[in-house]
Protein backbone atom coordinates (compact mmCIF):
# COMPACT_ATOMS: atom_id res chain seq x y z
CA UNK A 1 0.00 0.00 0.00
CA UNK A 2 2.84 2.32 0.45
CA UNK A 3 4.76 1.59 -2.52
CA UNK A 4 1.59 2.31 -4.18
CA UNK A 5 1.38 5.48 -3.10
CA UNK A 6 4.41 6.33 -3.23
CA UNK A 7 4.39 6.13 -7.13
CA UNK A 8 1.30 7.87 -7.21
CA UNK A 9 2.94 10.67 -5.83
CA UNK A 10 6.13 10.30 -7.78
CA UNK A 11 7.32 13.63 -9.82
CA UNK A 12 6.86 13.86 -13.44
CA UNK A 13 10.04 13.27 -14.28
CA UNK A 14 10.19 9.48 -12.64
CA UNK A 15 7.02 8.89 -13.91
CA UNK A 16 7.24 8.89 -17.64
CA UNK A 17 5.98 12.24 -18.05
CA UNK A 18 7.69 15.26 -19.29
CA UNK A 19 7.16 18.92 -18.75
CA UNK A 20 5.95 21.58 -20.68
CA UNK A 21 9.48 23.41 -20.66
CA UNK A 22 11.16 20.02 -21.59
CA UNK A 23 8.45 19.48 -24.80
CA UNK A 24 9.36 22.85 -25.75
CA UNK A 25 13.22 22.62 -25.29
CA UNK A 26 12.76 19.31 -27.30
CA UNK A 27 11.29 21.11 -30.47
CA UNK A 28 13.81 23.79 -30.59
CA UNK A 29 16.22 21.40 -30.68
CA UNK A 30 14.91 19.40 -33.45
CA UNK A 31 14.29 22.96 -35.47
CA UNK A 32 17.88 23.79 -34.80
CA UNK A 33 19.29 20.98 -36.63
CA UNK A 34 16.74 21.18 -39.21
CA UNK A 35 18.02 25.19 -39.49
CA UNK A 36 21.79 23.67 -39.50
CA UNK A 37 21.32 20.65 -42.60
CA UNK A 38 19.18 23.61 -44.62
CA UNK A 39 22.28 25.85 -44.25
CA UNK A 40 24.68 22.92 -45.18
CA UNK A 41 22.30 21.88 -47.70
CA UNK A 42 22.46 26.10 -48.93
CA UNK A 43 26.09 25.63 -49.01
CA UNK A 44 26.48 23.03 -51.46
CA UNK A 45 23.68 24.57 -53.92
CA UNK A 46 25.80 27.42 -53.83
CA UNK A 47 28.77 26.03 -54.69
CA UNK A 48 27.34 23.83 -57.14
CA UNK A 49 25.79 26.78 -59.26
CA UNK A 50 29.41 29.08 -59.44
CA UNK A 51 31.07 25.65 -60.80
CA UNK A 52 27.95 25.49 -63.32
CA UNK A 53 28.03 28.95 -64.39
CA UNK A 54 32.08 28.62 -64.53
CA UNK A 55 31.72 25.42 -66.92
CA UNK A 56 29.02 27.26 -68.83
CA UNK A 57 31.57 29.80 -70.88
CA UNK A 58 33.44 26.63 -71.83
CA UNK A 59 30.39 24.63 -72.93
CA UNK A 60 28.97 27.54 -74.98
CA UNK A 61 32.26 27.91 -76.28
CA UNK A 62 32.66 24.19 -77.32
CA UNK A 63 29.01 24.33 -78.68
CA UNK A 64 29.66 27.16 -80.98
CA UNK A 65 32.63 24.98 -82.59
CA UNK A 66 31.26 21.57 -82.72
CA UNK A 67 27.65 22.92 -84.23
CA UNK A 68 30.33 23.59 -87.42
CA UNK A 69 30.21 20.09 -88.46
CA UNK A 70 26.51 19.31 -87.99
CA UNK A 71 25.87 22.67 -90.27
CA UNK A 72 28.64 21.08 -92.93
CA UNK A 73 26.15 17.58 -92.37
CA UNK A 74 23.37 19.29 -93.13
CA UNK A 75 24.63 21.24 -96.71
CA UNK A 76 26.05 18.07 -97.34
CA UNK A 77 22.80 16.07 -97.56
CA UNK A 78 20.57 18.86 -98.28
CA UNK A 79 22.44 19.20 -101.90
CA UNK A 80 23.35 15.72 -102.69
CA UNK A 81 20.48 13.78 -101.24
CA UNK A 82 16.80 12.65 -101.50
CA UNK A 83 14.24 12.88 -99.24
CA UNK A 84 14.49 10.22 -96.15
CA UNK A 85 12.30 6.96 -96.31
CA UNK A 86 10.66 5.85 -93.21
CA UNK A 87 11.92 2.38 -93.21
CA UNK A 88 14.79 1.18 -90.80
CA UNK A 89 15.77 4.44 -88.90
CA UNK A 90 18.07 3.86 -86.07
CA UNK A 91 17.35 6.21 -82.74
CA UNK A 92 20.27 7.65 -80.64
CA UNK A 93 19.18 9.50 -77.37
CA UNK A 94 21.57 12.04 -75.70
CA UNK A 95 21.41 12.62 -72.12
CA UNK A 96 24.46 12.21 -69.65
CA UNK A 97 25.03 9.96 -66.24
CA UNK A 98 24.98 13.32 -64.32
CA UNK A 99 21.43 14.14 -62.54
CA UNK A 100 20.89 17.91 -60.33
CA UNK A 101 20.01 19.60 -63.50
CA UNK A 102 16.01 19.98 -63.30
CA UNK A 103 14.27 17.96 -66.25
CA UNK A 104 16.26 17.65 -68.99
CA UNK A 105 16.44 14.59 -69.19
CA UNK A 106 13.36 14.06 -69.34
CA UNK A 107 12.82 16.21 -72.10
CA UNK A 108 14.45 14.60 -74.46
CA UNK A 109 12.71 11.41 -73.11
CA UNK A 110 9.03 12.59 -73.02
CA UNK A 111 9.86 13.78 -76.72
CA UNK A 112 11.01 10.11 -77.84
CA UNK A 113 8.06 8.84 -75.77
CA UNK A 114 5.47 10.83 -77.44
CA UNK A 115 6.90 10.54 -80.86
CA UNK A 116 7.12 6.69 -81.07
CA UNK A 117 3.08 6.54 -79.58
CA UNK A 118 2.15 8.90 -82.37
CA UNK A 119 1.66 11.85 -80.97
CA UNK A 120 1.23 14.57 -83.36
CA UNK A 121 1.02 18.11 -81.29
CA UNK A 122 4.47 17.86 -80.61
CA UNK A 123 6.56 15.64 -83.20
CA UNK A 124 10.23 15.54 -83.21
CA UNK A 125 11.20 17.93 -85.65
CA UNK A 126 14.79 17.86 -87.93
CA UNK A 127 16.76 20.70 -88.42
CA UNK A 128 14.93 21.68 -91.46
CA UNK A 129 11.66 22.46 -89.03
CA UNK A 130 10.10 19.24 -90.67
CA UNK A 131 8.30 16.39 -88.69
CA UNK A 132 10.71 12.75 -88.27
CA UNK A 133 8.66 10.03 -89.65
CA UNK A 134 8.59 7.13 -87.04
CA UNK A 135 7.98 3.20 -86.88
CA UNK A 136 7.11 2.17 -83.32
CA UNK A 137 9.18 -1.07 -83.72
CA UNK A 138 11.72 1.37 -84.20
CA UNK A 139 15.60 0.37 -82.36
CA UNK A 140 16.59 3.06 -80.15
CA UNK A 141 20.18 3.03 -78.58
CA UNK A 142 20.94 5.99 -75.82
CA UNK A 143 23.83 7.72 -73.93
CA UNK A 144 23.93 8.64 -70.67
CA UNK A 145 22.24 6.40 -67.84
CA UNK A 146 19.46 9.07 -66.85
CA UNK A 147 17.29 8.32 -70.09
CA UNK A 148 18.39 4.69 -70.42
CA UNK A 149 16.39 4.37 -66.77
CA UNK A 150 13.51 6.08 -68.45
CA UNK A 151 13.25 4.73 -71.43
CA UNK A 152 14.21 0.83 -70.20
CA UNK A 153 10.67 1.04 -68.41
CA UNK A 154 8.42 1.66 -70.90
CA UNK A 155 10.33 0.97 -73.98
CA UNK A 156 12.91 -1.93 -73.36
CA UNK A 157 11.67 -3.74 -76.27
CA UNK A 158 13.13 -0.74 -78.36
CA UNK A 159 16.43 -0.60 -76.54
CA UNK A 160 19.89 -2.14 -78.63
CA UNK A 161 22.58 -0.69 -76.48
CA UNK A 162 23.26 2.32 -74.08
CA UNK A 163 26.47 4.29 -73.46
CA UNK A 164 27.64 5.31 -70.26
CA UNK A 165 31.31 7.63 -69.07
CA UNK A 166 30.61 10.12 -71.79
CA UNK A 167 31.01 13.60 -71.64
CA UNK A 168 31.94 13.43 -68.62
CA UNK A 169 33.56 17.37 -69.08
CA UNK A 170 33.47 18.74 -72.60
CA UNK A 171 32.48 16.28 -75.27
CA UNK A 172 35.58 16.07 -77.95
CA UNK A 173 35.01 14.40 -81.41
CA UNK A 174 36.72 10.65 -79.98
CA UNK A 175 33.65 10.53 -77.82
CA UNK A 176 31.55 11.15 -81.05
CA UNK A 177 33.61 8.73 -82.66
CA UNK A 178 34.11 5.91 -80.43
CA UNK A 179 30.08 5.91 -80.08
CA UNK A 180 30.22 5.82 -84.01
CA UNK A 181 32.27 2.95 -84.38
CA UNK A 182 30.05 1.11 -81.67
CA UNK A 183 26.55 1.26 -83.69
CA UNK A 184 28.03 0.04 -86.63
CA UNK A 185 29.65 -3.28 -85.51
CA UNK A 186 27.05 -3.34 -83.32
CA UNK A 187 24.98 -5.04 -86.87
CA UNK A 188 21.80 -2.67 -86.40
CA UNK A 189 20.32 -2.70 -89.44
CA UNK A 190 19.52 1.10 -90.57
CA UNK A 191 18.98 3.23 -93.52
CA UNK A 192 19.26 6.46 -91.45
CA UNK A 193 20.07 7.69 -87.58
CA UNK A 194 18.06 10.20 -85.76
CA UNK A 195 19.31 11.78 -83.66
CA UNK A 196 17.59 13.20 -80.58
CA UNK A 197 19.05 15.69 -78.27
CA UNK A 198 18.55 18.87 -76.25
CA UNK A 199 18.68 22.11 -78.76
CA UNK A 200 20.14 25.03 -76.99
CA UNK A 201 17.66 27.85 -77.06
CA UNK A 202 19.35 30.38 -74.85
CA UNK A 203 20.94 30.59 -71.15
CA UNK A 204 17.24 29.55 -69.68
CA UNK A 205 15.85 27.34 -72.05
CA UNK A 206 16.09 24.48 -74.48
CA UNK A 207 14.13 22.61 -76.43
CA UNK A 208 14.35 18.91 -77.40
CA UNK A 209 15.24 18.40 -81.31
CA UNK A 210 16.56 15.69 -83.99
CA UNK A 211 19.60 15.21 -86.51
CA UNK A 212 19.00 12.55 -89.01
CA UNK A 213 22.17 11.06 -91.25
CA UNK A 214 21.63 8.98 -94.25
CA UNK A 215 22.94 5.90 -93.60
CA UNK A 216 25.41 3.64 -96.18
CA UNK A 217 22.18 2.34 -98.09
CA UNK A 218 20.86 5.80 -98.21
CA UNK A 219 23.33 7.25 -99.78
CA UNK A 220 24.11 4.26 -102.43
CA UNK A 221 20.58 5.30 -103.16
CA UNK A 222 20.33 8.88 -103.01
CA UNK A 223 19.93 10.46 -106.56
CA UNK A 224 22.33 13.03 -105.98
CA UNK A 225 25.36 10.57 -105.19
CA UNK A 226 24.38 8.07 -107.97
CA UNK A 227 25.49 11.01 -110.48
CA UNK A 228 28.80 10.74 -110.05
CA UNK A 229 31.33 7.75 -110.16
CA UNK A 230 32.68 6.86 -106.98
CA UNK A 231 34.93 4.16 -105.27
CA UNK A 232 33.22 1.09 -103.31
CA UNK A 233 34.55 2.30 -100.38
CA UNK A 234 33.26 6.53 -100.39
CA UNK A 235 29.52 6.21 -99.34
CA UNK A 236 30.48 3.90 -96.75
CA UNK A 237 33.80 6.40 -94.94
CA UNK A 238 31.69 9.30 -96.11
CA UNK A 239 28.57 7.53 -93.62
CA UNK A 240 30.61 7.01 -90.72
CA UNK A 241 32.14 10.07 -90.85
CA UNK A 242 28.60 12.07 -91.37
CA UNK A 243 27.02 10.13 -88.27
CA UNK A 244 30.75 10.68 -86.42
CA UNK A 245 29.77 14.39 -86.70
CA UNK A 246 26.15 14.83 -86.24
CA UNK A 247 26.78 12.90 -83.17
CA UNK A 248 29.36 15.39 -82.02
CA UNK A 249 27.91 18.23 -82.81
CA UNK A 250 24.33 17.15 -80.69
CA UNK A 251 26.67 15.87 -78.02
CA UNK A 252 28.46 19.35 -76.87
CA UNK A 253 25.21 21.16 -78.07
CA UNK A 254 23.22 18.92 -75.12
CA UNK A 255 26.37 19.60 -73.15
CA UNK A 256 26.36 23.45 -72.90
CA UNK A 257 22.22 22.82 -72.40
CA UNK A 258 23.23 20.82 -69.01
CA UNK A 259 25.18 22.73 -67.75
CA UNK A 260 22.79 25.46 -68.07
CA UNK A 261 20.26 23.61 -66.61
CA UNK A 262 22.32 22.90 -63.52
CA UNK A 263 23.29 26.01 -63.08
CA UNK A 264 19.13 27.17 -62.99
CA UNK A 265 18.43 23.98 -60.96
CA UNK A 266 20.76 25.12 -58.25
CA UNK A 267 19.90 28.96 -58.71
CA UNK A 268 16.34 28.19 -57.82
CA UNK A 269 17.78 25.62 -54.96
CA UNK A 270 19.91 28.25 -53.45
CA UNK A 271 16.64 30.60 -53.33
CA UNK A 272 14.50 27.83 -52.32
CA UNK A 273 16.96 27.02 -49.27
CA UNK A 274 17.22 30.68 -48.32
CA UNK A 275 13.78 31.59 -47.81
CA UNK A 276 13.35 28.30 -45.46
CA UNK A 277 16.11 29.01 -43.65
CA UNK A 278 14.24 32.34 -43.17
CA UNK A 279 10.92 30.87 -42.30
CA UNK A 280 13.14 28.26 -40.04
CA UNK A 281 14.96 31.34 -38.06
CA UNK A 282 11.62 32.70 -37.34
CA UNK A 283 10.24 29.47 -36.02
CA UNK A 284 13.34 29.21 -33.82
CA UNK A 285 12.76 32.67 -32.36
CA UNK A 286 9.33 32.87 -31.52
CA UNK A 287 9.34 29.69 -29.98
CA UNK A 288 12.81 30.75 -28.43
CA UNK A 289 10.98 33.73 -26.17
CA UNK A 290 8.16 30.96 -25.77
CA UNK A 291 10.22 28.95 -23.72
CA UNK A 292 11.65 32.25 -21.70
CA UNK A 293 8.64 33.58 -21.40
CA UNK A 294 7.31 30.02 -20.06
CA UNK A 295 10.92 30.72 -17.41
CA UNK A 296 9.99 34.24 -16.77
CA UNK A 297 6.54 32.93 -15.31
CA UNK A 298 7.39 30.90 -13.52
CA UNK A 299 10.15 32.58 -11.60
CA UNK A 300 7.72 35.34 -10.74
CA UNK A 301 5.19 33.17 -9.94
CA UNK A 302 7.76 30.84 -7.20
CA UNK A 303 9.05 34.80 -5.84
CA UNK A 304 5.43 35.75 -5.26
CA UNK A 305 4.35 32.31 -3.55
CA UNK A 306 7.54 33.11 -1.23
């Protein structure tokens, strides 16, 4: 009977409970580190966005020079060649293993997405402005592991081979070439390659767009090569080293659109983090001269039982 009431009259403290001051003390805390991993978090946002904008003269710079040799492509085969056919096209999807850089990866996704269901309000469009023909049994191969992810879910039947460790800094024409060499002993069969990639728009936007290259076949039967004599060997060097350049030229082109991208994503992160760490600090302090306030009280109120 006494040890019964002697835990009935136990303080709070022994008896599982915890005071008001304590409950208090308990949620500043947990705002305080919540205020200290938003500040870290702040930090690296900020850091990350001068290292984008830093790499972003050098990508634009890059861009500029590699978008030569797709415009050289594109005189090429809009003097000496016939229209496309829509029979065995080969797809090649840019994106990069880097993530942090808002959607643009999924841009170039959605766009393959939508244009192999059919979707005609926003077709993938060539560098002439003109809508890509597509067959949904259409082999796609991409680089970069951020689409690959994407486009392995809902496409896999599609999927030949993916490319991973490139462009890892500034594309350079090996990359375009190595990836060249690839598709064709990979046995593929195509007539053409489209090529779909991020089109750089300006600092704040891009827009997802599409190369195409005549392949081997299409230029054996283009009427504009069959005009002049040639050796066995010309269509075939003069393919590879066609694709070899459209492929660099959208490569540092969805480069410099990256790295633009990151440097937004973490612009709006940095803002993002700084106006919680506001609405955080606030928090903190009102429920800061809670807790004294809570002290004050009860001091005054102990002095005036005394």
């Amino acid at each position: 009977m006494l040890a019964r009431r002697t835990l009935a009259r136990a303080p709070p403290a022994l008896s599982g409970t915890a005071p008001g001051n304590a409950r208090n003390m308990a949620t500043l805390r947990e705002i305080e580190l919540r205020l200290k991993s938003v500040k870290n978090i702040e930090k690296i946002t900020k850091s990350m966005q001068m290292i984008a904008s830093t790499k972003l003269a050098k990508a634009q710079r890059a861009m500029v020079a590699g978008k030569q040799y797709g415009v050289a492509n594109s005189e090429v085969f809009a003097h000496s060649t016939s229209p496309s056919s829509t029979s065995n096209k080969l797809f090649i999807v840019i994106s990069s293993d880097k993530g942090l850089c808002g959607g643009i990866h999924s841009s170039v996704t959605k766009a393959t997405r939508r244009a192999f269901a059919g979707a005609t309000d926003s077709p993938l469009l060539n560098e002439d402005k003109k809508a890509v023909d597509i067959d949904s049994a259409s082999p796609i191969m991409v680089i970069g592991d951020k689409s690959k992810a994407q486009l392995s879910r809902s496409m896999s039947g599609n999927m030949r081979m993916t490319f991973n460790q490139i462009g890892r800094d500034v594309p350079t024409f090996a990359d375009a070439a190595g990836v060249t060499d690839l598709v064709i002993k990979s046995g593929v069969p195509h007539d053409s390659v489209v090529i779909v990639y991020n089109k750089f728009v300006s600092a704040i936007s891009y827009e997802p767009a599409a190369i195409e290259v005549r392949g081997e076949a299409g230029l054996k039967e283009s009427e504009g090569f069959k005009a002049y004599e040639m050796e066995d060997d010309f269509t075939k060097d003069l393919a590879e080293f066609s694709l070899a350049n459209a492929i660099y030229s959208a490569l540092v082109e969805a480069h410099a659109c990256e790295i633009s991208a990151r440097r937004n994503a973490m612009d709006n992160a940095s803002k993002n983090a700084k106006d919680m760490i506001g609405s955080l600090q606030m928090q903190y302090n009102r429920g800061r001269q809670a807790a004294i306030t809570n002290e004050l009280v009860d001091i005054i109120t102990g002095a005036s039982a005394l």
